[in-house]
PDB file of N, CA and C in Angstrom:
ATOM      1  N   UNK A   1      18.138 -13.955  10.671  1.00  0.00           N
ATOM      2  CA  UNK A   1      16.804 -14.061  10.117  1.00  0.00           C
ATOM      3  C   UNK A   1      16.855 -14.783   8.781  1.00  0.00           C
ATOM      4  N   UNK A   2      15.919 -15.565   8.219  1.00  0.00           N
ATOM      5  CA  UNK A   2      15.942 -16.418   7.173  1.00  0.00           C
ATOM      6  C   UNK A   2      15.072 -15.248   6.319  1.00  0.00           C
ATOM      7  N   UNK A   3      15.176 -16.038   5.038  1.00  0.00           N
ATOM      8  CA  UNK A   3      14.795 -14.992   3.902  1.00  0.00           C
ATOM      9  C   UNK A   3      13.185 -14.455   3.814  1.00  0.00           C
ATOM     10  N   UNK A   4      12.602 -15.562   4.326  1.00  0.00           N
ATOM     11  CA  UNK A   4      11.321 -15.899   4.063  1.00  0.00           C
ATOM     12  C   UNK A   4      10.414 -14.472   5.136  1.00  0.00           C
ATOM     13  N   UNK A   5      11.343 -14.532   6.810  1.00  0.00           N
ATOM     14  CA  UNK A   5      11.135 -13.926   7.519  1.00  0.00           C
ATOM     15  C   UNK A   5      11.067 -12.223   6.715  1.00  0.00           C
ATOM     16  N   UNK A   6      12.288 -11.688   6.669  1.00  0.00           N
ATOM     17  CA  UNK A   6      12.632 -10.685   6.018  1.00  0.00           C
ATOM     18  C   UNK A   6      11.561  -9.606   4.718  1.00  0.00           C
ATOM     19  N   UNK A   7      11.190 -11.056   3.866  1.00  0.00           N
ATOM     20  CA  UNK A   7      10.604 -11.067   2.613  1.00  0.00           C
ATOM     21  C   UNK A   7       8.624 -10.198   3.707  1.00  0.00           C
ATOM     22  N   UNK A   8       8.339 -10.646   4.664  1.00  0.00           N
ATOM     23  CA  UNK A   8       7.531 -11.085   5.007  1.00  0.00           C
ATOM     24  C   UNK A   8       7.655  -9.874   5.853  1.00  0.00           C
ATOM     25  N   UNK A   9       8.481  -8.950   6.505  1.00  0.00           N
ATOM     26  CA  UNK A   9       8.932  -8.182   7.027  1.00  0.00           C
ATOM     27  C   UNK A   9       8.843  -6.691   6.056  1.00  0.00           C
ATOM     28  N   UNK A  10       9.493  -6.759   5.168  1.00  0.00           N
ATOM     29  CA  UNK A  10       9.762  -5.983   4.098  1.00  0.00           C
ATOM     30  C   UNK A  10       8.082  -5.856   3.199  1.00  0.00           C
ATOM     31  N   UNK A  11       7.515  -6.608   3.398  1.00  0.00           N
ATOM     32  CA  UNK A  11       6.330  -6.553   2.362  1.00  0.00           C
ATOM     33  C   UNK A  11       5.065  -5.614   3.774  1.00  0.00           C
ATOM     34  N   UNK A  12       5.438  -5.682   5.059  1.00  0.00           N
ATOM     35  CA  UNK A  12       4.419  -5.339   5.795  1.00  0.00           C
ATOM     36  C   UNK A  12       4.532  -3.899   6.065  1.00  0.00           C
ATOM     37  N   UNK A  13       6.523  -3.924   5.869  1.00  0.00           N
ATOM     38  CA  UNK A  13       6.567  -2.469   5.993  1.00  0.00           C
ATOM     39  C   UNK A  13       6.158  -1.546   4.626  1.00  0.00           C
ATOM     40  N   UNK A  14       6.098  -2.376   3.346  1.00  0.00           N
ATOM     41  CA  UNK A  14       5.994  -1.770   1.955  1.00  0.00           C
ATOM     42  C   UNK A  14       4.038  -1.286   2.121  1.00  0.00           C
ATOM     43  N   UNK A  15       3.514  -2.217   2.562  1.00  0.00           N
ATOM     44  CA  UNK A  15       1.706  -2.054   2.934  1.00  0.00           C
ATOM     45  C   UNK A  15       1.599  -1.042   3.639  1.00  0.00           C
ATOM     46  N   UNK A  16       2.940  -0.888   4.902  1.00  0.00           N
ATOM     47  CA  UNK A  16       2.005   0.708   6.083  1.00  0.00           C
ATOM     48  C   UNK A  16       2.717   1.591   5.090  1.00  0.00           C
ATOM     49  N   UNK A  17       3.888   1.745   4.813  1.00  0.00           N
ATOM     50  CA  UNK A  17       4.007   2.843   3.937  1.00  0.00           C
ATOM     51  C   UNK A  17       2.973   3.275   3.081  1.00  0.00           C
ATOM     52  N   UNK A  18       2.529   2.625   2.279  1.00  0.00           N
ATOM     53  CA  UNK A  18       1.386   3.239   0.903  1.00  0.00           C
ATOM     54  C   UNK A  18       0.016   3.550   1.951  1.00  0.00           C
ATOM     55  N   UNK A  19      -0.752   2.901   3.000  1.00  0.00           N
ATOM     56  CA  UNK A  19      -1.296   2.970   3.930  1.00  0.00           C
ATOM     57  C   UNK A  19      -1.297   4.207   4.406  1.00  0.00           C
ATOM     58  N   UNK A  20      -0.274   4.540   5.079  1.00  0.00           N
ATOM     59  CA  UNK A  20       0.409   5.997   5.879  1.00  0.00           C
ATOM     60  C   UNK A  20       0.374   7.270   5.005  1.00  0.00           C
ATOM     61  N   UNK A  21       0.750   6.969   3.860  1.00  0.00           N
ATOM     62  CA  UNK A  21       0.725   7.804   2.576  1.00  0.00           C
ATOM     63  C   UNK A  21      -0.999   8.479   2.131  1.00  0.00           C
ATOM     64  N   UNK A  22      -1.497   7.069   1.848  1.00  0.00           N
ATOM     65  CA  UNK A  22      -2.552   7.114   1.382  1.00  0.00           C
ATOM     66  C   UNK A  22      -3.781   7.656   2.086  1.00  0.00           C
ATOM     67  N   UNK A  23      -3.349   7.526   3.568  1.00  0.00           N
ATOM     68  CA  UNK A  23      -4.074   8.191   4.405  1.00  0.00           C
ATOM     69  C   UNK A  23      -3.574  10.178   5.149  1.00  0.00           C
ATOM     70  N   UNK A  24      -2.357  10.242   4.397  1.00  0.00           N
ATOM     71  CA  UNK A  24      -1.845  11.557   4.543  1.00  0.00           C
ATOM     72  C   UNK A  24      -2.549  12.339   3.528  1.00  0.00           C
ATOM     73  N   UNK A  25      -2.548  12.027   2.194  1.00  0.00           N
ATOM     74  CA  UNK A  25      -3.198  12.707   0.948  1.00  0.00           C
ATOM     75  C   UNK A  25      -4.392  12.150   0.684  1.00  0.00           C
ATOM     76  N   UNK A  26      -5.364  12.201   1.998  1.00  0.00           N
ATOM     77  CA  UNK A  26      -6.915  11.563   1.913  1.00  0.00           C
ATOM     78  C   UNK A  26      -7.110  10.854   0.732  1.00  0.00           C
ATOM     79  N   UNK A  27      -6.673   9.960   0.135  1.00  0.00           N
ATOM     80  CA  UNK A  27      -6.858   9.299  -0.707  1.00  0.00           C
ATOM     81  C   UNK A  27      -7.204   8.132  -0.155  1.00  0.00           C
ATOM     82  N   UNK A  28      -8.620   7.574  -0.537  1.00  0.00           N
ATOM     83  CA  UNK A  28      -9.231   6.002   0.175  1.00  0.00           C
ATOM     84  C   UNK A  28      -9.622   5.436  -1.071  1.00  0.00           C
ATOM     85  N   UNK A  29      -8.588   4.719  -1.843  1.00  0.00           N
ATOM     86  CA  UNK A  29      -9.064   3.835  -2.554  1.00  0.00           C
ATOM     87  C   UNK A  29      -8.143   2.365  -2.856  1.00  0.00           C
ATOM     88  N   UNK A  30      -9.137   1.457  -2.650  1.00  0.00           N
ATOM     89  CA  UNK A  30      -8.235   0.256  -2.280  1.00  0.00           C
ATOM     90  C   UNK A  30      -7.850  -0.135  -3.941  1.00  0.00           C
ATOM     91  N   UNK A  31      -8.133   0.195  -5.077  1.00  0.00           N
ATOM     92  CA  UNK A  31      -8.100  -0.041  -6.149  1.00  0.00           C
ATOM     93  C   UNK A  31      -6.264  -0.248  -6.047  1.00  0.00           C
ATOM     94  N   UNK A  32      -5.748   1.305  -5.844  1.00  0.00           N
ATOM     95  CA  UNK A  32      -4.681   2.250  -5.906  1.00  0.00           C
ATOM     96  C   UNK A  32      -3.841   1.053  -4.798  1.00  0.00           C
ATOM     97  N   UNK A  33      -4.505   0.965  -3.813  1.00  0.00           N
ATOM     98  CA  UNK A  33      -3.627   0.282  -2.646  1.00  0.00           C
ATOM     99  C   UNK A  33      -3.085  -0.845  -3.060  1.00  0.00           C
ATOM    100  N   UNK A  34      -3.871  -1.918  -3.572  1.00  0.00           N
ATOM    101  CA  UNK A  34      -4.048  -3.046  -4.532  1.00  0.00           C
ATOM    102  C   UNK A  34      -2.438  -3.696  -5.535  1.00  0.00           C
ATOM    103  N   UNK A  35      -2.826  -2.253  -6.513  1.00  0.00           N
ATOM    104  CA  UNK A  35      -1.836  -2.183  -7.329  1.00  0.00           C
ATOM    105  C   UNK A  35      -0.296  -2.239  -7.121  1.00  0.00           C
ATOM    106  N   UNK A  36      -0.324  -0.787  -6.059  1.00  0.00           N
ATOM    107  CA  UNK A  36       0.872  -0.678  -5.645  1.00  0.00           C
ATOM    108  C   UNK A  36       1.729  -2.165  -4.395  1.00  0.00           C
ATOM    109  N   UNK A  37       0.863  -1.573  -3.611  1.00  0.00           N
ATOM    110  CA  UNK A  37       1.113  -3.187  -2.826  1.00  0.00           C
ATOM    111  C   UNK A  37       1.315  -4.527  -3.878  1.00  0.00           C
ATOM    112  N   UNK A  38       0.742  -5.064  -4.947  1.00  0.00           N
ATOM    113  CA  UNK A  38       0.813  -5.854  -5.664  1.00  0.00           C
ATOM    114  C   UNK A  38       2.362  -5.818  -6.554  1.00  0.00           C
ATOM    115  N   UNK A  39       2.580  -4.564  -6.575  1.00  0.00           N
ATOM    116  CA  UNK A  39       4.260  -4.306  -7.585  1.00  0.00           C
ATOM    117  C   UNK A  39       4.718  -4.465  -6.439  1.00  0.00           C
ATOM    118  N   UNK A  40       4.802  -3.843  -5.187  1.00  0.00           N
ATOM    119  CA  UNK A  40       5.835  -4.344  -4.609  1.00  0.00           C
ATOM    120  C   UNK A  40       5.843  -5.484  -3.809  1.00  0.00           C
ATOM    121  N   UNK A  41       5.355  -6.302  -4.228  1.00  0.00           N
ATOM    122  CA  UNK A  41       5.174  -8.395  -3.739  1.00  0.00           C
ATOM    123  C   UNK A  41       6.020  -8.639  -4.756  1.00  0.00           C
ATOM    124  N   UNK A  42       5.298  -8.324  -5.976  1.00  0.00           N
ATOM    125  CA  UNK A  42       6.254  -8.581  -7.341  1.00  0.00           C
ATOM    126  C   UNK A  42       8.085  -8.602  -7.331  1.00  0.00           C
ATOM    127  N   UNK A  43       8.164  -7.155  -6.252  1.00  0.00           N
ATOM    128  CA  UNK A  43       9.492  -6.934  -6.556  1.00  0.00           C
ATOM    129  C   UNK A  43      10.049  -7.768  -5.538  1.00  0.00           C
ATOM    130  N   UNK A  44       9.593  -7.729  -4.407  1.00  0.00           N
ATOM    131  CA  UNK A  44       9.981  -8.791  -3.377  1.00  0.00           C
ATOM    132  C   UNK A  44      10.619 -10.513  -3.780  1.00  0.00           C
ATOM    133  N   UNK A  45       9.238 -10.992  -4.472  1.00  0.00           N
ATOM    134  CA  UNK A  45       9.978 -11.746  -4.912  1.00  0.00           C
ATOM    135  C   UNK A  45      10.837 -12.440  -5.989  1.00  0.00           C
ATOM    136  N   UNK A  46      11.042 -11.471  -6.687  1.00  0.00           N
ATOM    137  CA  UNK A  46      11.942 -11.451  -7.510  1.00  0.00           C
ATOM    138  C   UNK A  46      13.288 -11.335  -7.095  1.00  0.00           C
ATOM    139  N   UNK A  47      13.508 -10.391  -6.039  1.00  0.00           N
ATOM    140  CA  UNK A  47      14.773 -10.123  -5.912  1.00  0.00           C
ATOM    141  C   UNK A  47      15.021 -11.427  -4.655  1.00  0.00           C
ATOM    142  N   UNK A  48      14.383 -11.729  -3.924  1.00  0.00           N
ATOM    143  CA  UNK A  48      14.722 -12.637  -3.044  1.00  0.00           C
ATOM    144  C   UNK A  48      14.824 -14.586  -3.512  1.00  0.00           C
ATOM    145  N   UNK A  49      14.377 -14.370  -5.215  1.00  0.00           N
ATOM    146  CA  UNK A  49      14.315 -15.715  -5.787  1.00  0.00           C
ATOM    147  C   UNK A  49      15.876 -16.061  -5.575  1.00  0.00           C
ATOM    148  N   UNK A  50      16.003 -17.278  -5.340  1.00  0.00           N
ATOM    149  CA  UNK A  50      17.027 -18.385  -5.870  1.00  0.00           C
ATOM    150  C   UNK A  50      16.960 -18.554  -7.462  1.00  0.00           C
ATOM    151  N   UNK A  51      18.234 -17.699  -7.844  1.00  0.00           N
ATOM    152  CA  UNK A  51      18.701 -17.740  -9.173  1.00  0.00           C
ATOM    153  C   UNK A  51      18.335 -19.327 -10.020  1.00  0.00           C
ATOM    154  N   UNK A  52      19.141 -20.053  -9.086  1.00  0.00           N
ATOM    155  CA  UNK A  52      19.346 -21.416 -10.268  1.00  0.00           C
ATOM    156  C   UNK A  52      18.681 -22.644  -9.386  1.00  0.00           C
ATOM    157  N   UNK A  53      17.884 -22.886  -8.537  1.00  0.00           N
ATOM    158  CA  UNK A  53      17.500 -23.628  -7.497  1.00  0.00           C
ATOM    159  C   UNK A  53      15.891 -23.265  -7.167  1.00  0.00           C
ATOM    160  N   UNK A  54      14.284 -24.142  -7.763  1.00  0.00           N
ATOM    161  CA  UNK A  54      13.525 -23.526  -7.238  1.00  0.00           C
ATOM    162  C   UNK A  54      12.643 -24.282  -6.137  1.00  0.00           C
ATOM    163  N   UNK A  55      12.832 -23.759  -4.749  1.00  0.00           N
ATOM    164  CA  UNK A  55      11.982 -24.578  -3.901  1.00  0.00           C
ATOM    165  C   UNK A  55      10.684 -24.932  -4.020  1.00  0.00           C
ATOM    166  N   UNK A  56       9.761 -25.676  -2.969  1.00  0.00           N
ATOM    167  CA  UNK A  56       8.636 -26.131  -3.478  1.00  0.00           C
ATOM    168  C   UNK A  56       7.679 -25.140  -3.591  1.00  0.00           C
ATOM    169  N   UNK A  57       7.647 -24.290  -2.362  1.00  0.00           N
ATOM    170  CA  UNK A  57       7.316 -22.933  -2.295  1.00  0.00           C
ATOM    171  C   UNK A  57       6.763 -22.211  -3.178  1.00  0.00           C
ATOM    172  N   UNK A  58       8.266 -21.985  -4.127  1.00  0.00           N
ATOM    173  CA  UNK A  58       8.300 -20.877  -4.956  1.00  0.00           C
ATOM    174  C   UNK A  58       7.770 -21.370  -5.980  1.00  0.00           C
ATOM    175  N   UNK A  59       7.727 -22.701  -6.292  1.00  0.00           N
ATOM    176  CA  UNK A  59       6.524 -23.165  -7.792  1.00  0.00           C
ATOM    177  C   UNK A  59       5.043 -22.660  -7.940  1.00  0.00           C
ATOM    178  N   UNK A  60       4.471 -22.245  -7.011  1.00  0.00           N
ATOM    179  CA  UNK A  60       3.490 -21.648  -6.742  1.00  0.00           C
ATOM    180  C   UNK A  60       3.175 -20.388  -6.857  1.00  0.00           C
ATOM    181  N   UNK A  61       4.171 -19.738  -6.701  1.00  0.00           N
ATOM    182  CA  UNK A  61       4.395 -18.038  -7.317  1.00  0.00           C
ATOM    183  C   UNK A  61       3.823 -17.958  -8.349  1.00  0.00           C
ATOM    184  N   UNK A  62       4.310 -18.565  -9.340  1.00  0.00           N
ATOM    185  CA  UNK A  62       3.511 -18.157 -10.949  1.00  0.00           C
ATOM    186  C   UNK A  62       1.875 -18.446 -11.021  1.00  0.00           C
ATOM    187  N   UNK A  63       1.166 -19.135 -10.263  1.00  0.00           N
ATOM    188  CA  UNK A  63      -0.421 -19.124  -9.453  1.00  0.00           C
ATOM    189  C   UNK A  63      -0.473 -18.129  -9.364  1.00  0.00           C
ATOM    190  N   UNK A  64      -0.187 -17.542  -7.819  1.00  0.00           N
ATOM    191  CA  UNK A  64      -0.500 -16.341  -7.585  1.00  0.00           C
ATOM    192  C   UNK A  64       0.105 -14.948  -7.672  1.00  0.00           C
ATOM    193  N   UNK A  65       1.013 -15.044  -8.762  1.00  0.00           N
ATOM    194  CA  UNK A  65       1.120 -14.216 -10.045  1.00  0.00           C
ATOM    195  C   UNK A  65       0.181 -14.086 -10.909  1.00  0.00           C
ATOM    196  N   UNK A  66       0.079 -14.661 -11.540  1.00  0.00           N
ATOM    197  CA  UNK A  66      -0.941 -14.838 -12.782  1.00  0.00           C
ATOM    198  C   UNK A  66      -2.440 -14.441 -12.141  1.00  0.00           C
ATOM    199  N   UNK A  67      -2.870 -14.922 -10.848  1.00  0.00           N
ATOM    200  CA  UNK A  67      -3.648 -14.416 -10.625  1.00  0.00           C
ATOM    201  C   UNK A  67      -3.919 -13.154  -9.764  1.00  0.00           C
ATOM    202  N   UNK A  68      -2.799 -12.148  -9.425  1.00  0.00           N
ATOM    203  CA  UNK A  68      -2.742 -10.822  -9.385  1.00  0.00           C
ATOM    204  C   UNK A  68      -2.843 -10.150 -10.632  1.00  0.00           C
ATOM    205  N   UNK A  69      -2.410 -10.646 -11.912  1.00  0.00           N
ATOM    206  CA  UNK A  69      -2.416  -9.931 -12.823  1.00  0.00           C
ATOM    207  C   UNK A  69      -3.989  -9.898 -13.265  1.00  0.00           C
ATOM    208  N   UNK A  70      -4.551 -11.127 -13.104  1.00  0.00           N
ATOM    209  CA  UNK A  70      -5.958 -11.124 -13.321  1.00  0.00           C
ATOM    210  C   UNK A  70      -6.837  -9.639 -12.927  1.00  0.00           C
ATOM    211  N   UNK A  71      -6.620  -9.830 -11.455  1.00  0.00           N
ATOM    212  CA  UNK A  71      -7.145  -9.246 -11.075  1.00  0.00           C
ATOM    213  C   UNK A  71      -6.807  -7.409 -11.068  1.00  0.00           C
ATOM    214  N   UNK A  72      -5.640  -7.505 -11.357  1.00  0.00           N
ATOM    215  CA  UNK A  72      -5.012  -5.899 -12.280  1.00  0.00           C
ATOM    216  C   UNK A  72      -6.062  -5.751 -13.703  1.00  0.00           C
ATOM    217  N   UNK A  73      -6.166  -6.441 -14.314  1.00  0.00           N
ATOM    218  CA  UNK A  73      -6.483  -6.610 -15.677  1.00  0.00           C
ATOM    219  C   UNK A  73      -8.001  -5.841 -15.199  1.00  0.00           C
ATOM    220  N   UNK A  74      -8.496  -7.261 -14.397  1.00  0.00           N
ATOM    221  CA  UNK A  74      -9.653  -6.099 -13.666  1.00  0.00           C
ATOM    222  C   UNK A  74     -10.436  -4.748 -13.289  1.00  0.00           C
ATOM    223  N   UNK A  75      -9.179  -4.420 -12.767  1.00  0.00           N
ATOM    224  CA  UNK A  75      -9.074  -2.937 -12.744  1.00  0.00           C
ATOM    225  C   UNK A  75      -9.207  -2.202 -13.212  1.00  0.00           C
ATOM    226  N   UNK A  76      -7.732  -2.094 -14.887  1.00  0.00           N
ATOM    227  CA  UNK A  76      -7.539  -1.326 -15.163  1.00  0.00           C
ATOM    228  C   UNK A  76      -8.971  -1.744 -16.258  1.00  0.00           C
ATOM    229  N   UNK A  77      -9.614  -2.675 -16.622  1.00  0.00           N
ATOM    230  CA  UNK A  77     -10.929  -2.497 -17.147  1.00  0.00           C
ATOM    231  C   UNK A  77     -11.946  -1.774 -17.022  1.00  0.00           C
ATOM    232  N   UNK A  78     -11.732  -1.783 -15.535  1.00  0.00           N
ATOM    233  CA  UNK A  78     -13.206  -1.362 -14.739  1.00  0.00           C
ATOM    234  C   UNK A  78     -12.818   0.522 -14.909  1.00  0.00           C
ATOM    235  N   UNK A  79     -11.648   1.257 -14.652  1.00  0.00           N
ATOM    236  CA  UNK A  79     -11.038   2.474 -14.610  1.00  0.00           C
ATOM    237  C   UNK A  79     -11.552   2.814 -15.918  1.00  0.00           C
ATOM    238  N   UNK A  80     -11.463   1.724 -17.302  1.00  0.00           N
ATOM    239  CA  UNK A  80     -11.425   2.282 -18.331  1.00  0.00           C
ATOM    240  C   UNK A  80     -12.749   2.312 -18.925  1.00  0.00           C
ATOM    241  N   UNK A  81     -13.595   1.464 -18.510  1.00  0.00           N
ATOM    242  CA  UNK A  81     -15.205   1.573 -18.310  1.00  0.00           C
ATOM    243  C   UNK A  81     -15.881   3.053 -17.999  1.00  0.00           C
ATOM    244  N   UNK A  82     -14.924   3.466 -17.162  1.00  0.00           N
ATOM    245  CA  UNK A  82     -15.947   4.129 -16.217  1.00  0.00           C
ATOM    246  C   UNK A  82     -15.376   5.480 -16.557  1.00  0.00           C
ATOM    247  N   UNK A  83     -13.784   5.552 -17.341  1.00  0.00           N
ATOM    248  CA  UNK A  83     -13.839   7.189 -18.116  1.00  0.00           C
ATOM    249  C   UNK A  83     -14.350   6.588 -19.896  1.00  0.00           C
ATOM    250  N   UNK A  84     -14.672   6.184 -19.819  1.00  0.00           N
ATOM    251  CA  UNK A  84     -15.519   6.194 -21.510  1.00  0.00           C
ATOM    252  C   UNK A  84     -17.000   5.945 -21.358  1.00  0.00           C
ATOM    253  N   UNK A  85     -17.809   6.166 -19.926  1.00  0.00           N
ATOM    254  CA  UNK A  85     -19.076   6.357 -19.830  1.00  0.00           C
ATOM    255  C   UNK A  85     -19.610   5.279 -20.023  1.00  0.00           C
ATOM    256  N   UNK A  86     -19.263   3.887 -19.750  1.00  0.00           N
ATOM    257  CA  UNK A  86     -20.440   2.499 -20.264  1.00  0.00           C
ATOM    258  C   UNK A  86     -20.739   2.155 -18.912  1.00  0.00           C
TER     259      UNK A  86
END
């Protein structure tokens, strides 16, 4: 199996896990799902980067990096909105 496969493998099983979880401790909130699923993409590809070599691919990561964090930033705004009553 090539890396890409694996990476792609590993991230679907990281989604039913929190999924499976999240639906064991009635917890339905995609906020939560979001996040976690989002750290572990993060960790995915980090550990599966090419140290000293970056394909064309992977130039694009820091895109949609930057714009997961956006949308974290989001979040934890909206969470912090909504325990300080505005």
């Amino acid at each position: 199996m090539r890396k890409k496969q694996i990476a792609a493998i590993v991230l679907g099983i990281w989604l039913m896990i929190i999924a499976i979880v999240m639906l064991r401790v009635r917890l339905y909130d995609l906020e939560i799902f979001y996040v976690v699923g989002f750290i572990g993409f993060l960790v995915i590809v980090e550990l599966l980067e090419p140290r000293y070599v970056q394909p064309g691919p992977l130039q694009y990561k820091n895109y949609l990096i930057a714009g997961g964090i956006v949308i974290f930033i989001g979040i934890v705004t909206q969470i912090i909105k909504d325990l300080m009553g505005f």
